[in-house]
PDB file of N, CA and C in Angstrom:
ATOM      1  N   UNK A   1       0.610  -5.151  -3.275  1.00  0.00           N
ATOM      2  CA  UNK A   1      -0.651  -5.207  -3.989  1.00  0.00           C
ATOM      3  C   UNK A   1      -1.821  -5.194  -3.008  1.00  0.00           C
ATOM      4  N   UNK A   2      -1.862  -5.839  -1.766  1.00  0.00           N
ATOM      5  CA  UNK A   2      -2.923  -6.232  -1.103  1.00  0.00           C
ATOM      6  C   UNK A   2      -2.903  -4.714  -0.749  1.00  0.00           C
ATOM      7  N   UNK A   3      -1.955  -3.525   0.080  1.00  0.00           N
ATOM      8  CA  UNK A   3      -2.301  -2.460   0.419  1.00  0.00           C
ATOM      9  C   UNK A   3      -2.947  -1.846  -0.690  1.00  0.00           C
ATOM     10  N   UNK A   4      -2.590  -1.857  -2.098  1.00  0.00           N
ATOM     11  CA  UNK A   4      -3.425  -0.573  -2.734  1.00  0.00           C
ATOM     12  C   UNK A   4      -4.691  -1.191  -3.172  1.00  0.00           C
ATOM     13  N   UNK A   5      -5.097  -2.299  -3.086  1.00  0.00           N
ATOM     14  CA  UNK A   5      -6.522  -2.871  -2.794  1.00  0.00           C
ATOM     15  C   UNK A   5      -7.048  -2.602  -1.821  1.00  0.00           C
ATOM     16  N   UNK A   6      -6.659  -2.547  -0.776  1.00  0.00           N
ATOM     17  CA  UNK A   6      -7.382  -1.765   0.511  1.00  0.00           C
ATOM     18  C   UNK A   6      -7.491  -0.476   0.234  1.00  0.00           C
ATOM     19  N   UNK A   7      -6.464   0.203  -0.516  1.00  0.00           N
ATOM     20  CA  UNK A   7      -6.596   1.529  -0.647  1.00  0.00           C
ATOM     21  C   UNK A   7      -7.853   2.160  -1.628  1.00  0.00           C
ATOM     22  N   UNK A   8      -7.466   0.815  -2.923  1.00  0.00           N
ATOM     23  CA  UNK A   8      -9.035   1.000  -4.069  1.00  0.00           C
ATOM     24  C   UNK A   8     -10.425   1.271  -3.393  1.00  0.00           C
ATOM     25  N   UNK A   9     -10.295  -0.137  -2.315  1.00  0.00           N
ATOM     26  CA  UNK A   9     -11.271   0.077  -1.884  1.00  0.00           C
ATOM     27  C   UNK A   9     -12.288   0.799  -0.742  1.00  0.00           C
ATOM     28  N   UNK A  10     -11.423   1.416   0.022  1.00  0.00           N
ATOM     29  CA  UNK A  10     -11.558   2.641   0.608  1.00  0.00           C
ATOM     30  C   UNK A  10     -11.807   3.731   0.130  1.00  0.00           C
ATOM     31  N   UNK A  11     -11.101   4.289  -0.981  1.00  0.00           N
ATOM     32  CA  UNK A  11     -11.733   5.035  -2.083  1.00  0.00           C
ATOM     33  C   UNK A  11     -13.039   5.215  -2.720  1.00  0.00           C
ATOM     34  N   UNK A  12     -13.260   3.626  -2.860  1.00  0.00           N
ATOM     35  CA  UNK A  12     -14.544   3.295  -3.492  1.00  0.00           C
ATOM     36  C   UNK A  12     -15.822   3.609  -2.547  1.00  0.00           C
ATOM     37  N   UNK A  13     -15.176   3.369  -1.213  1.00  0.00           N
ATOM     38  CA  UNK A  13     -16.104   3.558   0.072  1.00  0.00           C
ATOM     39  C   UNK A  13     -16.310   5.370   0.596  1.00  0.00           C
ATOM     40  N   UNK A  14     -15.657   6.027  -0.299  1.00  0.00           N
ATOM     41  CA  UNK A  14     -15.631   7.738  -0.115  1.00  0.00           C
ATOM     42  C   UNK A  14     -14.757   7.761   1.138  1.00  0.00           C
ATOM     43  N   UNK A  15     -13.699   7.226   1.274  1.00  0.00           N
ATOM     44  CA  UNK A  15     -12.854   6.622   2.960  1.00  0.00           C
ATOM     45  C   UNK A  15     -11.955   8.266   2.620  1.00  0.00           C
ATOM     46  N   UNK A  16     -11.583   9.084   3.360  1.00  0.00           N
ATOM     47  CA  UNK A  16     -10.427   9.731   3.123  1.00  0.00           C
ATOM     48  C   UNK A  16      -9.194   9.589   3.584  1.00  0.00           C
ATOM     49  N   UNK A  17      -8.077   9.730   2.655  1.00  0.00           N
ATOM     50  CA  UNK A  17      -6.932   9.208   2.681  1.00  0.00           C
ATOM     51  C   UNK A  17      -6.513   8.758   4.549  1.00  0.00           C
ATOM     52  N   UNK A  18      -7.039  10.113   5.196  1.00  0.00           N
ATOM     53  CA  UNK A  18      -6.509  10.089   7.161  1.00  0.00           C
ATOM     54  C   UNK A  18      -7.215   8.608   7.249  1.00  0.00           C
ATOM     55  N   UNK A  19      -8.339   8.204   6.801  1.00  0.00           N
ATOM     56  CA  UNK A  19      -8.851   6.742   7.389  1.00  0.00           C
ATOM     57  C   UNK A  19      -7.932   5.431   7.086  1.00  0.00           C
ATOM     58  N   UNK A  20      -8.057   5.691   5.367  1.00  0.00           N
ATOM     59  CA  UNK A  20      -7.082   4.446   4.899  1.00  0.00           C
ATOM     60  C   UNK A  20      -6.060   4.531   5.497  1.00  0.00           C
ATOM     61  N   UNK A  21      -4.870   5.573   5.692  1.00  0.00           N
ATOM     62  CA  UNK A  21      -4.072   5.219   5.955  1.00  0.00           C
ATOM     63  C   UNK A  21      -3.874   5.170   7.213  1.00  0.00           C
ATOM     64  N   UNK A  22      -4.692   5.016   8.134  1.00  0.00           N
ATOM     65  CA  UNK A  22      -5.192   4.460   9.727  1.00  0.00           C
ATOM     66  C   UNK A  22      -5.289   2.774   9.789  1.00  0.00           C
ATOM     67  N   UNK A  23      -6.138   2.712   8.889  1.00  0.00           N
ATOM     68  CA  UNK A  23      -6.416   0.974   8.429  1.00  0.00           C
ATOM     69  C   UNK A  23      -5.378   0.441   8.157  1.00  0.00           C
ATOM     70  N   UNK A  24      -4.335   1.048   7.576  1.00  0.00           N
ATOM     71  CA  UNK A  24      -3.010   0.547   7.027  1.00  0.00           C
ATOM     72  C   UNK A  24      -1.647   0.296   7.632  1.00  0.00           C
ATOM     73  N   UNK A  25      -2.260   1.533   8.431  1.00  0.00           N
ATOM     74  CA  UNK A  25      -0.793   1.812   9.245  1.00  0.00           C
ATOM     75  C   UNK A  25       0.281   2.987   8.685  1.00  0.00           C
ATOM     76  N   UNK A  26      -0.059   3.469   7.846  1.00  0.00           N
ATOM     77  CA  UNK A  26       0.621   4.454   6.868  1.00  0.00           C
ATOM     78  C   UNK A  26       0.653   5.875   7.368  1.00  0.00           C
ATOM     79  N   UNK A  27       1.146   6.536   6.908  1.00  0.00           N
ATOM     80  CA  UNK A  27       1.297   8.338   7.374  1.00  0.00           C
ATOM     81  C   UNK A  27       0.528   8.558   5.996  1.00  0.00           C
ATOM     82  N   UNK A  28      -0.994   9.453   6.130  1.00  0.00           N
ATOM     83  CA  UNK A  28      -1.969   9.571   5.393  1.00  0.00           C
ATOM     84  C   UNK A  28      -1.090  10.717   4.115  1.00  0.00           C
ATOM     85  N   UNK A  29       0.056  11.048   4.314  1.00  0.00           N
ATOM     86  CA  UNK A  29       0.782  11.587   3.094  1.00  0.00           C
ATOM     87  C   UNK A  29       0.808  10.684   2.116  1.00  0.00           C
ATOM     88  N   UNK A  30       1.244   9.561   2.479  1.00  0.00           N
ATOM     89  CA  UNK A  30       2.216   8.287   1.750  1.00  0.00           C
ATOM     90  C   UNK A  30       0.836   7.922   0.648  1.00  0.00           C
ATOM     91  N   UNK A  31      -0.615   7.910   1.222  1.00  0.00           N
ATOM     92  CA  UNK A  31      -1.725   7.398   1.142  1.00  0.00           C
ATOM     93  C   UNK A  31      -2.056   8.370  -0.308  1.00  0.00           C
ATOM     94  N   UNK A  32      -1.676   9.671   0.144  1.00  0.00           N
ATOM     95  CA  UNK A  32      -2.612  11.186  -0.498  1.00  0.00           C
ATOM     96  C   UNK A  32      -1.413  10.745  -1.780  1.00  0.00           C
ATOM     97  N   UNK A  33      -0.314  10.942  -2.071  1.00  0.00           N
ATOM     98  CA  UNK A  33       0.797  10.511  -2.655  1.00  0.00           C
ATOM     99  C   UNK A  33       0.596   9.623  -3.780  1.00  0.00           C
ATOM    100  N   UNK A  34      -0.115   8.185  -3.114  1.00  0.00           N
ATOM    101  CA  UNK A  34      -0.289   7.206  -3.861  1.00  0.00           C
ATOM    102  C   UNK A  34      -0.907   7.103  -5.150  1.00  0.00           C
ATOM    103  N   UNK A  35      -2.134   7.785  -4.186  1.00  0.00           N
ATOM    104  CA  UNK A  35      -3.360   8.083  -4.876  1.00  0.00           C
ATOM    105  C   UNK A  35      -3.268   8.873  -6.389  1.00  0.00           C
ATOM    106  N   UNK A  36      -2.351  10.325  -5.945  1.00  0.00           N
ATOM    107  CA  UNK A  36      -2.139  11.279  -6.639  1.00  0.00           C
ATOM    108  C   UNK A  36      -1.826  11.146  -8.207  1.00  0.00           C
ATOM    109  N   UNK A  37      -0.412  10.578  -7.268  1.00  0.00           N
ATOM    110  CA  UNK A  37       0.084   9.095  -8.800  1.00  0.00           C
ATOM    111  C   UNK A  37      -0.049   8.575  -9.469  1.00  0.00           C
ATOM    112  N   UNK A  38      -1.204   7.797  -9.017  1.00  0.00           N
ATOM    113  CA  UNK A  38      -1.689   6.857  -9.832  1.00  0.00           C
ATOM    114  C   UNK A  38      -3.493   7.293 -10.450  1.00  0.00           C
ATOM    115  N   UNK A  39      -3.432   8.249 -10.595  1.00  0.00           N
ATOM    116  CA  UNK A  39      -4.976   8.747 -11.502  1.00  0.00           C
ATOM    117  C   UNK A  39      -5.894   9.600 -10.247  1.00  0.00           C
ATOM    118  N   UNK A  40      -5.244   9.603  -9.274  1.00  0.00           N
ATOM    119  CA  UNK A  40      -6.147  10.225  -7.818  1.00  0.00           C
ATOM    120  C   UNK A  40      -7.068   9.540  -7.995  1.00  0.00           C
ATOM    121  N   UNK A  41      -8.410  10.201  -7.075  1.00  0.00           N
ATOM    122  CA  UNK A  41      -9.332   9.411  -6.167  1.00  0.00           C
ATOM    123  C   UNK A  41     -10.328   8.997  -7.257  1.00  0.00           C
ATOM    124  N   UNK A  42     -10.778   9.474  -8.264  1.00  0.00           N
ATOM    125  CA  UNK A  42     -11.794   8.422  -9.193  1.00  0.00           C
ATOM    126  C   UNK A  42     -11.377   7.616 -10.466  1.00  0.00           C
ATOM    127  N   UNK A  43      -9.851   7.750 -10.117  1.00  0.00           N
ATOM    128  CA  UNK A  43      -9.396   7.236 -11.424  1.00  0.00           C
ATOM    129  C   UNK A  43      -8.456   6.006 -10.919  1.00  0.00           C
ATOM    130  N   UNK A  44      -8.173   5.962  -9.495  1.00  0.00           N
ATOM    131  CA  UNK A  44      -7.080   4.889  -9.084  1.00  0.00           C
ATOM    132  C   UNK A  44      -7.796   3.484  -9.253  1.00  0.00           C
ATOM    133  N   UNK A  45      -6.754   2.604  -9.443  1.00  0.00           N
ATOM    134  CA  UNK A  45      -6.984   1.685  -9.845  1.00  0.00           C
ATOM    135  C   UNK A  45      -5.669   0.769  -8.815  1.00  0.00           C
ATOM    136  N   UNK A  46      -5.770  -0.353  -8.696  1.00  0.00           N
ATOM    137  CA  UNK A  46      -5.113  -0.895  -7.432  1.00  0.00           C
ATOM    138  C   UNK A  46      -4.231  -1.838  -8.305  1.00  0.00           C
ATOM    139  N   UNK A  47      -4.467  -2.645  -9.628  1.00  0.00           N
ATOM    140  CA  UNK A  47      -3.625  -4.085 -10.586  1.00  0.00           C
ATOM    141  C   UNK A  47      -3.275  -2.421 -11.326  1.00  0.00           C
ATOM    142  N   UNK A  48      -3.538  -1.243 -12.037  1.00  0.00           N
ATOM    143  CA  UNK A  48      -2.750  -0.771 -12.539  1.00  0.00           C
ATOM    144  C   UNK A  48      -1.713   0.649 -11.628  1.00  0.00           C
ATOM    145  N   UNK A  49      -1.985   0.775 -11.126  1.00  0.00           N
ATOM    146  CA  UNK A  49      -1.067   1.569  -9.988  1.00  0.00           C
ATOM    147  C   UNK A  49       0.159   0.187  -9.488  1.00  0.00           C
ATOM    148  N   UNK A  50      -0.300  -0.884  -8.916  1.00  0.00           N
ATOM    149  CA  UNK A  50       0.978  -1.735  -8.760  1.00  0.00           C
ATOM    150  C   UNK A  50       2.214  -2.140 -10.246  1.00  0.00           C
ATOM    151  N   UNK A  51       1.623  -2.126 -11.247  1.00  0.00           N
ATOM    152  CA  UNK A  51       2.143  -2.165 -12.629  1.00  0.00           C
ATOM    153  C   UNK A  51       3.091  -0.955 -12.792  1.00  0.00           C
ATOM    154  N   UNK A  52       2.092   0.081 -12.692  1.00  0.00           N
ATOM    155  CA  UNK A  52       2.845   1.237 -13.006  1.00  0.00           C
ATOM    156  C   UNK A  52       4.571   1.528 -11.935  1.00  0.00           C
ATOM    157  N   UNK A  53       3.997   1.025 -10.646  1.00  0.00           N
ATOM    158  CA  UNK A  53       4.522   0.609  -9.466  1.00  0.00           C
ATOM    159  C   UNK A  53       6.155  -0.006 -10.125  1.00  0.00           C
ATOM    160  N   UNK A  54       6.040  -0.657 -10.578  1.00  0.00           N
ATOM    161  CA  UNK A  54       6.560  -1.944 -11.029  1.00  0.00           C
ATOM    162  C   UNK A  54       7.732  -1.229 -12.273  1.00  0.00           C
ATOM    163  N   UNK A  55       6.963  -1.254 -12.993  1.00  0.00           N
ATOM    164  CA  UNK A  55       7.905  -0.237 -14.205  1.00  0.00           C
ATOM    165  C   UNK A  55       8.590   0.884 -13.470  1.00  0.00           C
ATOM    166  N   UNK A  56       7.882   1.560 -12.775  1.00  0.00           N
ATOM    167  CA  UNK A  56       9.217   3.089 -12.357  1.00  0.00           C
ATOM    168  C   UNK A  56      10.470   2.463 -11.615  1.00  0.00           C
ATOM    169  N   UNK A  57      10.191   1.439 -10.932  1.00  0.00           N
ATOM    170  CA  UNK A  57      11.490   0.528  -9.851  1.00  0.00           C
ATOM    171  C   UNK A  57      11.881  -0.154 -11.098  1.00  0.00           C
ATOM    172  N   UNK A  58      11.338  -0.426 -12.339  1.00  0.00           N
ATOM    173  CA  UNK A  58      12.465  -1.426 -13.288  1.00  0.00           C
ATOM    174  C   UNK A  58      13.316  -0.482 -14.225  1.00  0.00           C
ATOM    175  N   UNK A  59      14.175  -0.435 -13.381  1.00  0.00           N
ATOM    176  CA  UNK A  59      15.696   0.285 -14.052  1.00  0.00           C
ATOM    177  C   UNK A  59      16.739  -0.306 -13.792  1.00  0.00           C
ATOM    178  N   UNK A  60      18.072  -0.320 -15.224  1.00  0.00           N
ATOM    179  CA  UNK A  60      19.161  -1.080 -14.722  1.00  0.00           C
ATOM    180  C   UNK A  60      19.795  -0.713 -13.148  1.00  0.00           C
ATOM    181  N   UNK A  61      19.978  -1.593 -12.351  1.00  0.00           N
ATOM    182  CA  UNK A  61      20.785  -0.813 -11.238  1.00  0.00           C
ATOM    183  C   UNK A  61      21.916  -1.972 -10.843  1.00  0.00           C
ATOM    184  N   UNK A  62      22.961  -1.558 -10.678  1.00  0.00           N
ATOM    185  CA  UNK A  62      23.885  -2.336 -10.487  1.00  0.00           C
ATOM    186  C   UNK A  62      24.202  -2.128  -8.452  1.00  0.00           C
ATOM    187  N   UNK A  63      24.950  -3.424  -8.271  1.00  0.00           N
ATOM    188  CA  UNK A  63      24.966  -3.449  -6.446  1.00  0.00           C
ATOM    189  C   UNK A  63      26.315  -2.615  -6.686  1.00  0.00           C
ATOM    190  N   UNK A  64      26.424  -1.796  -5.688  1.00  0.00           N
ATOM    191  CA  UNK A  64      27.358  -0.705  -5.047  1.00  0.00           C
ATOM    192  C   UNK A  64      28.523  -1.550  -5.590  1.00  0.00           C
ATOM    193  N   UNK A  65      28.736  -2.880  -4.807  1.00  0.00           N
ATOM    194  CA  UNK A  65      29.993  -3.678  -3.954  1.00  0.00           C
ATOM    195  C   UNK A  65      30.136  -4.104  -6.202  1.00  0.00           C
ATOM    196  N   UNK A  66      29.158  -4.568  -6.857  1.00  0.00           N
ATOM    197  CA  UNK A  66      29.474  -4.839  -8.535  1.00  0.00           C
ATOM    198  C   UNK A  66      30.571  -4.310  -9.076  1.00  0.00           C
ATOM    199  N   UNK A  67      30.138  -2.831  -8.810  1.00  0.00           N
ATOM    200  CA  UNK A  67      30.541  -1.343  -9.508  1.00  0.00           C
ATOM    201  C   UNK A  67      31.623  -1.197  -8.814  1.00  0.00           C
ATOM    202  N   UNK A  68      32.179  -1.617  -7.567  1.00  0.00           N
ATOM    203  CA  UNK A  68      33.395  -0.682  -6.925  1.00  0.00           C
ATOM    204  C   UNK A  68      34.029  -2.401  -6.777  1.00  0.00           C
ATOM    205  N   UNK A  69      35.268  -2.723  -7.217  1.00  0.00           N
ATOM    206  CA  UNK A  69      35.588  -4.071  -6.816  1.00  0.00           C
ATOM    207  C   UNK A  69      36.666  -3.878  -5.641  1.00  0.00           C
ATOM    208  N   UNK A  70      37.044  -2.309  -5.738  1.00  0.00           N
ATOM    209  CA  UNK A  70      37.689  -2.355  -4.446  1.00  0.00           C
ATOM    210  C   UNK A  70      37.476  -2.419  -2.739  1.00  0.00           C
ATOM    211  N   UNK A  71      35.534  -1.788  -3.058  1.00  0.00           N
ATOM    212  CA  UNK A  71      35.078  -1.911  -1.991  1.00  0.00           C
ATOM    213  C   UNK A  71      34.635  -3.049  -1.611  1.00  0.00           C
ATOM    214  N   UNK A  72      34.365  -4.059  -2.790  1.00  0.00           N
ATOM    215  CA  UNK A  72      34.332  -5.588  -2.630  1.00  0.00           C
ATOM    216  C   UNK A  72      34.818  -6.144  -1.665  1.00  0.00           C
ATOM    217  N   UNK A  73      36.452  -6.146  -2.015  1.00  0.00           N
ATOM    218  CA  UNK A  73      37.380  -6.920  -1.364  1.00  0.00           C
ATOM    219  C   UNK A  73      37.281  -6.005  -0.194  1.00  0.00           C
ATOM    220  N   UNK A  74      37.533  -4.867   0.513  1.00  0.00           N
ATOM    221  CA  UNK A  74      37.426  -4.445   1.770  1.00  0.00           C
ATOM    222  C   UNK A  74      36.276  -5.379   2.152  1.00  0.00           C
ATOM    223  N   UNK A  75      34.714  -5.168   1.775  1.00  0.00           N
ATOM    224  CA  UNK A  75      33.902  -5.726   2.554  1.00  0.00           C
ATOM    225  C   UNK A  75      34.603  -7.408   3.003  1.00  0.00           C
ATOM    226  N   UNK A  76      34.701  -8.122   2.159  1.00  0.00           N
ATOM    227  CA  UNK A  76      34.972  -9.350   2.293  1.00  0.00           C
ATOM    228  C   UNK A  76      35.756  -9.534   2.752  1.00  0.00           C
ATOM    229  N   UNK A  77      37.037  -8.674   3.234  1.00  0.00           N
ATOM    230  CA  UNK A  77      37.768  -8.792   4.092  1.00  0.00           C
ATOM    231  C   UNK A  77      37.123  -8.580   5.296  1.00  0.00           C
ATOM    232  N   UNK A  78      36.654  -7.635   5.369  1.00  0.00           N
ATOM    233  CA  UNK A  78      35.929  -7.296   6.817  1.00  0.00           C
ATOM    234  C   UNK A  78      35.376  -8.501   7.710  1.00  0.00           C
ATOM    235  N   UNK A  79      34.191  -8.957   6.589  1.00  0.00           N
ATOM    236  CA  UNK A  79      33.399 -10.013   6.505  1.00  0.00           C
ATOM    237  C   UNK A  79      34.252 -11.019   7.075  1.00  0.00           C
ATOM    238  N   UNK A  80      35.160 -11.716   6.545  1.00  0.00           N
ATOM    239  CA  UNK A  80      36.116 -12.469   7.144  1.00  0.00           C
ATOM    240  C   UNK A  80      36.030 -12.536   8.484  1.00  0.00           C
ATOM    241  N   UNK A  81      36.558 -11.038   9.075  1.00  0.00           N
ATOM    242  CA  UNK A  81      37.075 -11.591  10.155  1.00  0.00           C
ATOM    243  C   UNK A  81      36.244 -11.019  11.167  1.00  0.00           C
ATOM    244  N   UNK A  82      34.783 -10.906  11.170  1.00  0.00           N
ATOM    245  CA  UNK A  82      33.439 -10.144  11.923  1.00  0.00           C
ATOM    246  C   UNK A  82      34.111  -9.161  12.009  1.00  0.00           C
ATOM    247  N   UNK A  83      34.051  -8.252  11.531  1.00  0.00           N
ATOM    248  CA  UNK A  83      34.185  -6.943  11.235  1.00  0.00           C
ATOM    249  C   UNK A  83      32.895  -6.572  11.495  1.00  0.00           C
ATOM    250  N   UNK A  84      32.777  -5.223  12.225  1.00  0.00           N
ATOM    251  CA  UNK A  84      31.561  -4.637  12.507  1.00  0.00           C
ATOM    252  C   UNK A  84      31.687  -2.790  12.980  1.00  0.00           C
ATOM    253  N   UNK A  85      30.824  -1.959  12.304  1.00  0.00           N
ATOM    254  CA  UNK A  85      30.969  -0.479  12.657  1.00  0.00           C
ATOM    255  C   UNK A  85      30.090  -0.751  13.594  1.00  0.00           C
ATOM    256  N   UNK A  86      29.696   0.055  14.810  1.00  0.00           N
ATOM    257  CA  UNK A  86      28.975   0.308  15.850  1.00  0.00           C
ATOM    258  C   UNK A  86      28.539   2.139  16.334  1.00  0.00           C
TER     259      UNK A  86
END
């Protein structure tokens, strides 16, 4: 939330995306992207872009290890005994 408030308000400041996402630390794609998304540059909004944010990531998703119980028990075997890929 605090980044796309910096981002609102950079916007608001006529900032282009290469600045904000300088201020941010971001690759000014990620920035142009955001923006795009969420209503672009006179329509973004920072509490409804994180919302919207919010709803596209809320989908059922189940953990890998849930869904596969065989890969379960491998991990936890692994786990056991420090098991490690390198």
């Amino acid at each position: 939330m605090a980044e796309r408030e910096e981002i609102s308000r950079g916007l608001a400041k006529g900032r282009s995306a290469r600045e904000i996402a300088a201020t941010l630390g971001r690759s000014p794609s990620t920035i142009a992207r955001e923006v795009a998304r969420n209503g672009g540059r006179t329509a973004y909004r920072a509490a409804m872009a994180d919302h919207r944010a919010y709803q596209r990531a809320r989908r059922p998703k189940f953990a890998k290890l849930a869904r596969n119980p065989l890969l379960r028990v491998l991990v936890e075997e692994k786990l056991a005994v420090c098991w490690t890929v390198l």
